[in-house]
N, C-alpha and C. Protein backbone atom coordinates (compact mmCIF):
# COMPACT_ATOMS: atom_id res chain seq x y z
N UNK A 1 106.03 99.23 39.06
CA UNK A 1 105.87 97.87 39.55
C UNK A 1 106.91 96.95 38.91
N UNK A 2 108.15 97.46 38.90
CA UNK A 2 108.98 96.71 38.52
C UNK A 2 109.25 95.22 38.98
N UNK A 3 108.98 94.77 40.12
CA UNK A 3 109.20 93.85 40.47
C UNK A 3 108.34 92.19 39.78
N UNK A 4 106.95 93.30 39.84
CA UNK A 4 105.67 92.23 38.82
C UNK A 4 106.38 91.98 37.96
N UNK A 5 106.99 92.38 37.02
CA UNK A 5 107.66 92.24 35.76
C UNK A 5 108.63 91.42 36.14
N UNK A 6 109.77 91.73 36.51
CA UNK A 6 110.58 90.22 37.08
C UNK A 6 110.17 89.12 37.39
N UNK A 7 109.27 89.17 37.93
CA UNK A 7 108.26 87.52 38.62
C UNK A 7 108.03 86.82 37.38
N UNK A 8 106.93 88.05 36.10
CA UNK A 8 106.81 87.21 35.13
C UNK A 8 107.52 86.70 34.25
N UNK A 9 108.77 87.66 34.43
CA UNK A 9 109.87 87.12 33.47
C UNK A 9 109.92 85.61 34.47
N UNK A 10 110.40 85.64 35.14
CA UNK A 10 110.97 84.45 35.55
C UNK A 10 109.98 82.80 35.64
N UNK A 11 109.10 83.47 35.57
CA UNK A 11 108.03 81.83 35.29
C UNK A 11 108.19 81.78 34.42
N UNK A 12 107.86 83.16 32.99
CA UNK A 12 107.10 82.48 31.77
C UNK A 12 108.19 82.78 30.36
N UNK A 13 109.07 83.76 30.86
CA UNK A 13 110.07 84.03 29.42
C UNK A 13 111.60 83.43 29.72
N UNK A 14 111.72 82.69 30.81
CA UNK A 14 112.82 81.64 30.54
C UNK A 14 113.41 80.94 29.38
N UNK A 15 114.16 80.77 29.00
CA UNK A 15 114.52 79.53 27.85
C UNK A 15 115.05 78.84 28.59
N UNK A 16 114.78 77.70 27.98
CA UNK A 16 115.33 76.51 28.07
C UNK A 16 117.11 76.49 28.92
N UNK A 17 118.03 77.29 28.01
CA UNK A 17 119.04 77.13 28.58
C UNK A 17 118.94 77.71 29.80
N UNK A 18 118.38 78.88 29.95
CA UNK A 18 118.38 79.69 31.39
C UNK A 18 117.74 79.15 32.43
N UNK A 19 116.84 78.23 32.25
CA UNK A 19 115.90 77.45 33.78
C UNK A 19 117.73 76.37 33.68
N UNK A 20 118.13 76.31 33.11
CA UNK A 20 119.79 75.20 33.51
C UNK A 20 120.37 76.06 34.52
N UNK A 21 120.18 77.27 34.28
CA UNK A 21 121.35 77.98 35.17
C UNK A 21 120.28 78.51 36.61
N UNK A 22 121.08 78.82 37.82
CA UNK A 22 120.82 79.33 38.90
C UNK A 22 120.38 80.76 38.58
N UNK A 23 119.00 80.76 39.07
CA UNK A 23 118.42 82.01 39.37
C UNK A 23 118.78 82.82 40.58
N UNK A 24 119.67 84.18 40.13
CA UNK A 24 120.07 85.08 41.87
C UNK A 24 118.86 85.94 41.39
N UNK A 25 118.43 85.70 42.89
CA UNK A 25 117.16 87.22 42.76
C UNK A 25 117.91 88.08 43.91
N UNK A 26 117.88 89.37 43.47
CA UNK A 26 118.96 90.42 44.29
C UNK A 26 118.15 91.15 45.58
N UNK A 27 118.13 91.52 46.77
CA UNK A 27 117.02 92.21 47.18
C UNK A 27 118.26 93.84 47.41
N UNK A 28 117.86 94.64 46.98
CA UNK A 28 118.46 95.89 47.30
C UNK A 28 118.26 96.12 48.61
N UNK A 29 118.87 96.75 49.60
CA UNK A 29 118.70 97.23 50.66
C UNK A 29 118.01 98.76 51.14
N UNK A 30 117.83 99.80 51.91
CA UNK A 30 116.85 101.15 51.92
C UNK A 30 117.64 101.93 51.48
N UNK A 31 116.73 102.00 50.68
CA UNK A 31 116.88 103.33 49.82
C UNK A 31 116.95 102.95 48.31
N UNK A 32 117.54 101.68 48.09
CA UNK A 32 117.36 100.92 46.62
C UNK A 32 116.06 101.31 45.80
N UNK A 33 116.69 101.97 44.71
CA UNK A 33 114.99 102.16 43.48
C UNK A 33 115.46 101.40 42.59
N UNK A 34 113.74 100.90 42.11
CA UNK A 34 114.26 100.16 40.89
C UNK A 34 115.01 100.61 39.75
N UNK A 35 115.59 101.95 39.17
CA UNK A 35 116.23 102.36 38.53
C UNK A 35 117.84 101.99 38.85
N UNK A 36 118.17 102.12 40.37
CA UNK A 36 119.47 101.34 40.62
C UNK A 36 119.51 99.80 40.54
N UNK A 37 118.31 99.45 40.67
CA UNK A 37 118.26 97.37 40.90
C UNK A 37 118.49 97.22 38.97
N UNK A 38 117.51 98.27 38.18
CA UNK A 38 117.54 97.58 36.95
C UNK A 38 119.15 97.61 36.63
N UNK A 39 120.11 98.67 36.81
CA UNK A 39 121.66 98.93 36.47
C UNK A 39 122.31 97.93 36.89
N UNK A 40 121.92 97.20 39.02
CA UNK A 40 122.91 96.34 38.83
C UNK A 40 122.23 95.15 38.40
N UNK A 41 121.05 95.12 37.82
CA UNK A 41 120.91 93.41 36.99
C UNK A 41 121.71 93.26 35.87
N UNK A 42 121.48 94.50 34.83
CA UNK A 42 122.38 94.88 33.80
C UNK A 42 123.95 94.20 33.86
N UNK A 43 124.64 94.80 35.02
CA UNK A 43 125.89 94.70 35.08
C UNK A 43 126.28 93.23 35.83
N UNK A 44 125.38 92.75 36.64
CA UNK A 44 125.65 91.64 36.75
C UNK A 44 125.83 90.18 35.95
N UNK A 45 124.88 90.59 34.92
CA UNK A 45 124.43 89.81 33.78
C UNK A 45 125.83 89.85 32.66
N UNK A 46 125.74 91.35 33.16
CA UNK A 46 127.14 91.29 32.20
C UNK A 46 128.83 90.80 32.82
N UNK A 47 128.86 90.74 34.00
CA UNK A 47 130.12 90.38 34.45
C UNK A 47 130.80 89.78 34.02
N UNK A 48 132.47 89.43 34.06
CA UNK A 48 132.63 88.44 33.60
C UNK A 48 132.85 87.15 32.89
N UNK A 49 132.36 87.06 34.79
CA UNK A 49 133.07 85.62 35.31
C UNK A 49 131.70 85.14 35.77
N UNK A 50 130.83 85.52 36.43
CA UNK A 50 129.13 85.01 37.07
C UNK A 50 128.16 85.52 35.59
N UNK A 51 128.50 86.35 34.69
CA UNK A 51 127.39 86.87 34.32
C UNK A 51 126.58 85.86 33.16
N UNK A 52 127.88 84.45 32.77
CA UNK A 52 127.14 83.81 31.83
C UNK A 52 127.21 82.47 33.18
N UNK A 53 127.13 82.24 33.99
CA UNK A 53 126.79 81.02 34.84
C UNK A 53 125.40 81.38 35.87
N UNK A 54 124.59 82.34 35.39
CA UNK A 54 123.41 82.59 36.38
C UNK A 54 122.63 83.37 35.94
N UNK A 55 121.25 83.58 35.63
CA UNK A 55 120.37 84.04 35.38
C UNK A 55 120.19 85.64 36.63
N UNK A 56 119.78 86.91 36.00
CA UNK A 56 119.95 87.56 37.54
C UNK A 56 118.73 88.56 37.24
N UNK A 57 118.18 88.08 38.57
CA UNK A 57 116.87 89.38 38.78
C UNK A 57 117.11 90.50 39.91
N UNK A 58 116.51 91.30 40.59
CA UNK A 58 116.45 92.44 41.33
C UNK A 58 115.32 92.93 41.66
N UNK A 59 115.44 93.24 42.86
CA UNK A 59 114.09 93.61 43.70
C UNK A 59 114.50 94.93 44.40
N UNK A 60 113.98 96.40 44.24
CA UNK A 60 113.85 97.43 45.07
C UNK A 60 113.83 97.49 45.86
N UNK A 61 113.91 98.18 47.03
CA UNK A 61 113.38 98.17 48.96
C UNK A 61 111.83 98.80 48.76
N UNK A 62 111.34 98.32 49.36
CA UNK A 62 109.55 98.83 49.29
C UNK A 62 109.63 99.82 50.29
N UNK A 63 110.28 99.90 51.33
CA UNK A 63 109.59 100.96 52.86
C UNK A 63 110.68 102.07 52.61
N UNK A 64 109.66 103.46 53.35
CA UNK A 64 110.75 104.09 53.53
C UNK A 64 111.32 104.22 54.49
N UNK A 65 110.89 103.23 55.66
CA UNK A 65 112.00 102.95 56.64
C UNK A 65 112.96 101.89 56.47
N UNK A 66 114.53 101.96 57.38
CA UNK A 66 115.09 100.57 57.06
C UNK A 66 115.09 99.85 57.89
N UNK A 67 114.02 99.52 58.77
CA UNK A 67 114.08 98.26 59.90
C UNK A 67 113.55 97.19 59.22
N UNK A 68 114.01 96.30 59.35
CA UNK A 68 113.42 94.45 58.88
C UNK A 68 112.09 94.47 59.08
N UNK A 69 111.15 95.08 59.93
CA UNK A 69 109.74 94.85 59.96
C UNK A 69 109.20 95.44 58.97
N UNK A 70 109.67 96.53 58.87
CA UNK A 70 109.28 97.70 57.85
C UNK A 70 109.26 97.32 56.61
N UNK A 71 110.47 96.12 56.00
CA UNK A 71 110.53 95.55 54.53
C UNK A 71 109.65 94.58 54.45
N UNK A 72 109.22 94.28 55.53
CA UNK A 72 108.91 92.96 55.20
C UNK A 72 106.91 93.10 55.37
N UNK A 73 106.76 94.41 56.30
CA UNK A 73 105.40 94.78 56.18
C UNK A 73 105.08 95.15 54.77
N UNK A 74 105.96 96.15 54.98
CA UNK A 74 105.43 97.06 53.29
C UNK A 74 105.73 96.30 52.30
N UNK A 75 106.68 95.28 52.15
CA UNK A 75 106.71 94.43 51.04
C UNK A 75 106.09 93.31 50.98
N UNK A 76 104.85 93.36 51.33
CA UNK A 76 104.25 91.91 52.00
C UNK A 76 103.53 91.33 50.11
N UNK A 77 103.27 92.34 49.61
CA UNK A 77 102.71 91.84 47.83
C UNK A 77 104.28 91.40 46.94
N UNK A 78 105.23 92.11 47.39
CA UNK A 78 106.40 92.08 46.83
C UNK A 78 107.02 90.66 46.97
N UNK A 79 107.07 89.78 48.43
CA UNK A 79 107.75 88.88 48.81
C UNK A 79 106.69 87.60 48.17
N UNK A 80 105.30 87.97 48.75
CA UNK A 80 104.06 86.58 48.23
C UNK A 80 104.41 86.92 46.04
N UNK A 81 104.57 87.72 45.64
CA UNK A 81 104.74 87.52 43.99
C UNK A 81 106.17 86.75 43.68
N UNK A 82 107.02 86.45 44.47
CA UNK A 82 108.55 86.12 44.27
C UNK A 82 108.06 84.82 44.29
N UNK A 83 107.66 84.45 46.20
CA UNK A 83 107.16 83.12 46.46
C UNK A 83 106.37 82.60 45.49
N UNK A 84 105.30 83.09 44.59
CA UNK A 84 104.43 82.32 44.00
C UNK A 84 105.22 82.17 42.89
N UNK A 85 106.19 82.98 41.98
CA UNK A 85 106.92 82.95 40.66
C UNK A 85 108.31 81.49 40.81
N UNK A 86 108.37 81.38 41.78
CA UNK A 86 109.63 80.68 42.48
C UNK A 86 108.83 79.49 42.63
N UNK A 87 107.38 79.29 43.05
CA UNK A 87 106.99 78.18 43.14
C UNK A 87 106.45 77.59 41.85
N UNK A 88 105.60 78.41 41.12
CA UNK A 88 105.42 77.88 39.82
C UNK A 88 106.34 77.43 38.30
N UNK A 89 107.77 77.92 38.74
CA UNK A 89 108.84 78.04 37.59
C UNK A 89 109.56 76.53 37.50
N UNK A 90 109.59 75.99 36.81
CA UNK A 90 110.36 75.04 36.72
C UNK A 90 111.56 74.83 37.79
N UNK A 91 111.75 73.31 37.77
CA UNK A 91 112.62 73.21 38.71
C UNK A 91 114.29 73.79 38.42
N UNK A 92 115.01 74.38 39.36
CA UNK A 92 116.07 74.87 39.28
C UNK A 92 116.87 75.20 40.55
N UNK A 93 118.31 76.19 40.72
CA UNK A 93 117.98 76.58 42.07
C UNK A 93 118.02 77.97 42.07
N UNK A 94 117.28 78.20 43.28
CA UNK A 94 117.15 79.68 43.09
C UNK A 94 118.00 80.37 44.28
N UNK A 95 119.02 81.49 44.23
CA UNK A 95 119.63 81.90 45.10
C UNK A 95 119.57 83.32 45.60
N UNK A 96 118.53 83.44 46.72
CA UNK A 96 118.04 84.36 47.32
C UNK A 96 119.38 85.23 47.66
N UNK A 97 119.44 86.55 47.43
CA UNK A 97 120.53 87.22 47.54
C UNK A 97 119.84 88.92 48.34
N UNK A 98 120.20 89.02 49.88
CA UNK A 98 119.96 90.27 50.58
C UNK A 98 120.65 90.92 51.24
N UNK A 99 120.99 92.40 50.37
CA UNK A 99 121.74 93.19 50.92
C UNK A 99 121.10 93.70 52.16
N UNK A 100 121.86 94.33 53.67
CA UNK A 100 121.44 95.50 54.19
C UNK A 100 120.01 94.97 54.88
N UNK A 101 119.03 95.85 54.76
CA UNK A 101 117.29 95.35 54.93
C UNK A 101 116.96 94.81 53.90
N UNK A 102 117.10 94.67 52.76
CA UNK A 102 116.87 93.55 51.79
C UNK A 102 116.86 92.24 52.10
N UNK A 103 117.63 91.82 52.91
CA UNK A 103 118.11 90.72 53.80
C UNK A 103 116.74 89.99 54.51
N UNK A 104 116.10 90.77 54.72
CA UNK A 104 114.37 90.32 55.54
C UNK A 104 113.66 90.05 54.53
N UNK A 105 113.66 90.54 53.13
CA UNK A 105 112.98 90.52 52.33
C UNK A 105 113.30 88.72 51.54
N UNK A 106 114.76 88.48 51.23
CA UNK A 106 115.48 87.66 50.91
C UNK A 106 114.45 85.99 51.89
N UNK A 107 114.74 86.62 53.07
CA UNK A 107 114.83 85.49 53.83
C UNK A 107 113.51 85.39 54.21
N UNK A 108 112.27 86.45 53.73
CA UNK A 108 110.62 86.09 53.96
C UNK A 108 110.70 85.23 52.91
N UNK A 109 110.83 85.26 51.51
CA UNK A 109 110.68 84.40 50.45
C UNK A 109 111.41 83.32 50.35
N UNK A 110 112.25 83.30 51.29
CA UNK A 110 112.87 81.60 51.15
C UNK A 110 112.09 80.77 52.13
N UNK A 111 111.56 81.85 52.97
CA UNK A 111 111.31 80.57 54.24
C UNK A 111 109.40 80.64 53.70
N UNK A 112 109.10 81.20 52.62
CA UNK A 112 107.76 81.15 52.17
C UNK A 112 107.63 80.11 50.78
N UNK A 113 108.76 79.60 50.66
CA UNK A 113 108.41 78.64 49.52
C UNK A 113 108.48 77.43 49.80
N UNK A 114 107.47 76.59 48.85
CA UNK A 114 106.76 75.50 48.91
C UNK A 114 108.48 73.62 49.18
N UNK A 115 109.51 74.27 48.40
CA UNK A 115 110.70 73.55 48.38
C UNK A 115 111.60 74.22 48.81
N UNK A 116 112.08 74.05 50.20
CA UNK A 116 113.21 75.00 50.68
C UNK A 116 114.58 74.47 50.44
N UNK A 117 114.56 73.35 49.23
CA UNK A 117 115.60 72.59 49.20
C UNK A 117 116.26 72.96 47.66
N UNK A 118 115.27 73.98 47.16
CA UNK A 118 115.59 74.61 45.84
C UNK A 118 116.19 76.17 46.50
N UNK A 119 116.63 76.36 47.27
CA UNK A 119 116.70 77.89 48.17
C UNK A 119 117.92 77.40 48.41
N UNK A 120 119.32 78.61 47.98
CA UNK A 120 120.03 79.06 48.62
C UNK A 120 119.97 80.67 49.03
N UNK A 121 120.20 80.68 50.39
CA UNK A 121 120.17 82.27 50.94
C UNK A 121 121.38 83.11 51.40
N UNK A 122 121.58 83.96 50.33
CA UNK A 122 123.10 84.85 51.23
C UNK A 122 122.41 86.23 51.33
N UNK A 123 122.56 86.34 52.73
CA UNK A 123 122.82 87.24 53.48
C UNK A 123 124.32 88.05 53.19
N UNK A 124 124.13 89.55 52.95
CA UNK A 124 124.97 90.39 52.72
C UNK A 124 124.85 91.27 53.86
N UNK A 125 125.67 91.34 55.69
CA UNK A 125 125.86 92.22 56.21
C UNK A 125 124.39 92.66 56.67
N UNK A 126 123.93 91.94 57.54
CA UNK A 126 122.22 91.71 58.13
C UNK A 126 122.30 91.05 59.40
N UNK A 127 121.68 91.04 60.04
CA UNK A 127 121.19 90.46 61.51
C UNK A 127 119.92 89.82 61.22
N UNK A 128 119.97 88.90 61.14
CA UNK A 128 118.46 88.09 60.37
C UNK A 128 118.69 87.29 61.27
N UNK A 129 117.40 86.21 61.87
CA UNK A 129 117.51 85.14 62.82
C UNK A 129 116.81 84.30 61.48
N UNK A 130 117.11 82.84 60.92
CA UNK A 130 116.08 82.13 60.27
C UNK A 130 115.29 81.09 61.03
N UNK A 131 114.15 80.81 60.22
CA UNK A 131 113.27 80.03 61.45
C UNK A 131 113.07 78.68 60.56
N UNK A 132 113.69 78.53 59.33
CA UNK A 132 113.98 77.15 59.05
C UNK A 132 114.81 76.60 58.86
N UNK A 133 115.33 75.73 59.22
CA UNK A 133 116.38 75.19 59.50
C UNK A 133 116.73 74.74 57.87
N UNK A 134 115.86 74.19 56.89
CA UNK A 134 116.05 73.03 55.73
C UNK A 134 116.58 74.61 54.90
N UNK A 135 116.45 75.82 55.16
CA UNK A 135 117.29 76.37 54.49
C UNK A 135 118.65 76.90 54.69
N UNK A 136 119.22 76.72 53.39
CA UNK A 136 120.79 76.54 53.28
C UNK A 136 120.89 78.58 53.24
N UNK A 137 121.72 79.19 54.34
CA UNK A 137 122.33 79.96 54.33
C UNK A 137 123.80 80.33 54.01
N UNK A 138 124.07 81.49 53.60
CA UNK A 138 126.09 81.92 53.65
C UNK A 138 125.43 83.14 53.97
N UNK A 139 126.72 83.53 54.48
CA UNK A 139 126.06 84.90 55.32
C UNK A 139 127.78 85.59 55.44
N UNK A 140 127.47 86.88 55.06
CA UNK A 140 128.67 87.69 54.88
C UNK A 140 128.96 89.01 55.33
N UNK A 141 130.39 89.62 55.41
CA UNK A 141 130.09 90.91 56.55
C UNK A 141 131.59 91.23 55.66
N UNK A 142 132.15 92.78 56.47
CA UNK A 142 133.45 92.92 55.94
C UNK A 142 133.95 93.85 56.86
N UNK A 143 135.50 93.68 57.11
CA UNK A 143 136.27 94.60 57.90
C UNK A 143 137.29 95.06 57.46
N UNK A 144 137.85 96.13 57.92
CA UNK A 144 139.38 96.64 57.44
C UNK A 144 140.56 95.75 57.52
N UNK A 145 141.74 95.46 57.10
CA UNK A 145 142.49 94.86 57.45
C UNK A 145 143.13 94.45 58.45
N UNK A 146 142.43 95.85 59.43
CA UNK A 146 143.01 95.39 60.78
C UNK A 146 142.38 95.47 61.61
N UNK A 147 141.15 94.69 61.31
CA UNK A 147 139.75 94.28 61.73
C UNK A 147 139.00 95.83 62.46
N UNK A 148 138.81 96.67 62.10
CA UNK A 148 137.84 97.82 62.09
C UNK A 148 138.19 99.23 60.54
N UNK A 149 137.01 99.30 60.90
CA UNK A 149 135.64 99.17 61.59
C UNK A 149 134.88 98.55 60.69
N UNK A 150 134.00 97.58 61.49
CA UNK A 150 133.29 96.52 61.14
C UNK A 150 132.28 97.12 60.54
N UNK A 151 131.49 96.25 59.74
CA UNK A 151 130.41 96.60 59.24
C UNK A 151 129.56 96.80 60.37
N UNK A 152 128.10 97.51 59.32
CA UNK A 152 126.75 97.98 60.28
C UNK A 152 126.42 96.30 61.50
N UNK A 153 125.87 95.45 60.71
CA UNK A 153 124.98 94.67 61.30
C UNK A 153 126.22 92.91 61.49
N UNK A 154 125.72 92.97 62.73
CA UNK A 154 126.33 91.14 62.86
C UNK A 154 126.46 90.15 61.97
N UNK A 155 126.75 89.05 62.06
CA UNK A 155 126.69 87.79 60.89
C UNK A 155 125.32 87.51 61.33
N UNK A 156 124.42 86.79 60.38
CA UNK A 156 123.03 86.39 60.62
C UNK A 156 123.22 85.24 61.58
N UNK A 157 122.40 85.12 62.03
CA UNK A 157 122.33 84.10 63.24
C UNK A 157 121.80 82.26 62.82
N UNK A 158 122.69 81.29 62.44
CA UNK A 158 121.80 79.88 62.28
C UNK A 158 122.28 79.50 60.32
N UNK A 159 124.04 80.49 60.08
CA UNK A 159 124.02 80.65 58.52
C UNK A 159 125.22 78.60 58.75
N UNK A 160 125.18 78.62 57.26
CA UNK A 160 125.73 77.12 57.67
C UNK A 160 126.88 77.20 56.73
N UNK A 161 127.11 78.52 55.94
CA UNK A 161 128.46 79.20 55.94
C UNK A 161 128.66 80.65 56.13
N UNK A 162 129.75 81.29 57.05
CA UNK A 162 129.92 82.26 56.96
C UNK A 162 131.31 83.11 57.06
N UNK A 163 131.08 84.19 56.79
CA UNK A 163 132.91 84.59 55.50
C UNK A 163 133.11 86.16 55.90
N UNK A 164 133.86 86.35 56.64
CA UNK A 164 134.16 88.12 56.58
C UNK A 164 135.32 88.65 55.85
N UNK A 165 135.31 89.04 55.06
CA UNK A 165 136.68 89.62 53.98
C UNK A 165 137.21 90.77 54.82
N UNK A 166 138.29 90.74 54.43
CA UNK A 166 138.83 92.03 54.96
C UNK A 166 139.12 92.85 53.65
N UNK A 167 138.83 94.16 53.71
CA UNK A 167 138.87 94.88 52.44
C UNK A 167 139.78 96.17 52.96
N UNK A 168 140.88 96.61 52.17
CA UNK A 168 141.50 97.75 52.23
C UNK A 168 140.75 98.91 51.04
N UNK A 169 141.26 100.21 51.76
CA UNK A 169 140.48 101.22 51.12
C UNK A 169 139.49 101.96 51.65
N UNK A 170 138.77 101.25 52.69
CA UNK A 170 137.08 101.79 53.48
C UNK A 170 137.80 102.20 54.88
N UNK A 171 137.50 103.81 54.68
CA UNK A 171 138.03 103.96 56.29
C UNK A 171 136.40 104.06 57.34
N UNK A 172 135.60 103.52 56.75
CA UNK A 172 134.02 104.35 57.60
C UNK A 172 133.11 102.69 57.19
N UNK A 173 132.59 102.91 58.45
CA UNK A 173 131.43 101.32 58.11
C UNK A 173 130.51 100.92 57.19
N UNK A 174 130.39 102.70 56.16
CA UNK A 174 129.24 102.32 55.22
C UNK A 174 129.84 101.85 54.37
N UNK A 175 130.99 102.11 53.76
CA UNK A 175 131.74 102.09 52.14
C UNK A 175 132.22 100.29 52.93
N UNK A 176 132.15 99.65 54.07
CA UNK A 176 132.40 98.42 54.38
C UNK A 176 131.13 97.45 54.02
N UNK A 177 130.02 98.49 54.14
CA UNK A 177 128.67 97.70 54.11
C UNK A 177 128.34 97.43 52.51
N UNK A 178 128.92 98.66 51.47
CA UNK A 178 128.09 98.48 50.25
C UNK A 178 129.15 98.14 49.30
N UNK A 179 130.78 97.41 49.80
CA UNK A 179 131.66 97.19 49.24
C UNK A 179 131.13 95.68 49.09
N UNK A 180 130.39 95.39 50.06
CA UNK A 180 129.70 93.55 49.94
C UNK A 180 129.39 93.59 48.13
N UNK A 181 128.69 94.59 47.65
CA UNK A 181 127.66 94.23 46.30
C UNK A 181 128.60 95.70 45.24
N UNK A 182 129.44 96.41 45.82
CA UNK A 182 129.70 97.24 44.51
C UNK A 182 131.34 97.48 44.96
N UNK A 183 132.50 97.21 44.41
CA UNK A 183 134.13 96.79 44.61
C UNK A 183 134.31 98.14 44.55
N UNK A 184 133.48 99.03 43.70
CA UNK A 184 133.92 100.67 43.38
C UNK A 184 133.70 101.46 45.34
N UNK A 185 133.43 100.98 45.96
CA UNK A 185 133.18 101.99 47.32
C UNK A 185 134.67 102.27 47.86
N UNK A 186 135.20 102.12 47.63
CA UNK A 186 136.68 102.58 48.26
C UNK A 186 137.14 103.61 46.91
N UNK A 187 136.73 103.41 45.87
CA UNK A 187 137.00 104.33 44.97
C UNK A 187 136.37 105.70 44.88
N UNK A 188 134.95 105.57 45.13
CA UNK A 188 133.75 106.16 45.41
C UNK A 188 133.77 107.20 46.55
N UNK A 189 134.70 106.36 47.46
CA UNK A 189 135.20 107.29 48.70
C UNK A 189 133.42 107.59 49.68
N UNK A 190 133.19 105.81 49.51
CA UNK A 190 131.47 105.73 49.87
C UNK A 190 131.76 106.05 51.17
N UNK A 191 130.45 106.67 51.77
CA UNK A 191 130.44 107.35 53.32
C UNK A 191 128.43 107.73 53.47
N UNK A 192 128.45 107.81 54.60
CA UNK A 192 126.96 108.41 55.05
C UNK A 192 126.45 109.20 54.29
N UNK A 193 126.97 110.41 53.78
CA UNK A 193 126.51 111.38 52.99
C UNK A 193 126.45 110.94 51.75
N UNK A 194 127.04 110.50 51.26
CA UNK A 194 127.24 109.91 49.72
C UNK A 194 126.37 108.29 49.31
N UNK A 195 126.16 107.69 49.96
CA UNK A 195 125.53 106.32 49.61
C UNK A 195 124.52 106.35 49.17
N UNK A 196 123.64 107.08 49.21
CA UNK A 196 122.21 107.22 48.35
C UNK A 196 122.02 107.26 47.39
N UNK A 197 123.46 107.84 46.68
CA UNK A 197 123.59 108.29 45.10
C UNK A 197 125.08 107.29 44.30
N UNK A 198 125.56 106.40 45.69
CA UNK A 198 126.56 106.08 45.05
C UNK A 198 126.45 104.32 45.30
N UNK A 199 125.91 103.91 46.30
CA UNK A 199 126.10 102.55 46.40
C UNK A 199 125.28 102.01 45.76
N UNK A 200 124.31 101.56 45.41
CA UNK A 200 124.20 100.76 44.27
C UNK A 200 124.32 100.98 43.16
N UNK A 201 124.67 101.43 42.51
CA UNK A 201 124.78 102.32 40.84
C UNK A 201 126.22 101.27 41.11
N UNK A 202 126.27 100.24 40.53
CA UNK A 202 127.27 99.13 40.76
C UNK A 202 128.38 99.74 39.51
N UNK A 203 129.20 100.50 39.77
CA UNK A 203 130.19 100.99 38.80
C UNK A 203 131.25 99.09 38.29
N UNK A 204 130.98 98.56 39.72
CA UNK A 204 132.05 97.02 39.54
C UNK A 204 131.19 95.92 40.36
N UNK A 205 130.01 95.72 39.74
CA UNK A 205 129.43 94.52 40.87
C UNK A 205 130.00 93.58 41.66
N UNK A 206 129.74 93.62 42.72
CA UNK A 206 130.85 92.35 43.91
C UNK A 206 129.65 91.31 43.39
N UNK A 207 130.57 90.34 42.88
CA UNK A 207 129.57 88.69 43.11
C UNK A 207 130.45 87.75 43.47
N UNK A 208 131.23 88.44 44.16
CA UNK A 208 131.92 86.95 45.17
C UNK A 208 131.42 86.13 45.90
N UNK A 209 129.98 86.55 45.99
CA UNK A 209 129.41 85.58 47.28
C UNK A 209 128.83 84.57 46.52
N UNK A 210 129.17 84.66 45.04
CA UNK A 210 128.42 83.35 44.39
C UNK A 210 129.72 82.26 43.98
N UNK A 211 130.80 83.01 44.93
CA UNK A 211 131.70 81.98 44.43
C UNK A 211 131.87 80.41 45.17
N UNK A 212 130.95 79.74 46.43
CA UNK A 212 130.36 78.41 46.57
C UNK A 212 129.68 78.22 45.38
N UNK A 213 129.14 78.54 44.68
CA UNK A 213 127.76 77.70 43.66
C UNK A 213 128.31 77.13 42.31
């Protein structure tokens, strides 16, 4: 129940300096265990250039399917413990962060909290529709340099910024999809067969998408 444990960190073992800084809560995408979410909190924390300007948590994929209904059914205790930790924590902002199907998970808990004006949401390479408007989206995707092959899923639909990088190195759409959150997939030589064991184990965490905040 790794995730319980994050929630409580984040209401009740804050300091002082850390409710100053922006909370990223990470949602892993299918297939994410908490043994890969705890590595890239680790390394995110440690980055750097983001790792001393943001507080960083991580959330597993709950289903073992990867359709958006599926995260967001089976994670239905997972998303209401974020919402309630997010609503009771001191004021700050908190920046919902969803890879992949993580992305449903991301965007149940923003559009479930009590101040949607403390919510920023990035979308990492997802097809998400949002149904509130008062939340602030960036929404991100990636292509080859000479625009293929595109990532898995569209830009989210209703984002109020959105950014497609072009990345050299990824000849296949997955090592495009998990180059969003780990820079090592072109090194990794990430592909279908290999991503289970290689994309999140963040050898170089991508946190470019926190570079608005």
């Amino acid at each position: 129940m790794v995730w319980m444990f994050s929630c409580f960190t984040l209401s009740t073992w804050a300091s002082t300096e850390q409710i100053s800084k922006p909370a990223v809560i990470f949602f892993g995408g299918f297939r994410s265990t908490p043994e890969q979410m705890a590595l890239w909190k680790s390394l995110a924390q440690a980055h750097p250039t983001y790792g001393t300007k943001a507080e960083f948590y991580s959330a597993a994929y709950p289903s073992l399917k990867s359709d958006s209904y599926s995260a967001v059914h089976d994670g239905a205790a997972l998303i209401q413990g974020w919402i309630k930790s997010i609503d009771e924590s001191p004021a700050r902002l908190f920046i919902l962060v969803g890879h992949s199907s993580g992305a449903a998970l991301a965007t149940a808990v923003a559009e479930g909290v009590k101040n949607p004006q403390s919510i920023r949401l990035i979308i990492l390479d997802a097809d998400i529709t949002l149904n509130n408007s008062k939340i602030i989206a960036h929404c991100w995707n990636a292509e080859d340099p000479k625009g293929r092959p595109k990532s898995y899923s569209s830009l989210a639909k209703r984002c109020n910024f959105s950014k497609t990088i072009k990345i050299g190195g990824c000849s296949n759409p997955t090592c495009l999809h998990f180059y969003l959150v780990n820079k090592a997939a072109p090194h990794l030589q990430m592909n279908e067969d290999n991503y289970k064991d290689t994309g999140y184990l963040s050898l170089e965490p991508n946190l470019d998408w926190l570079e608005t905040f």
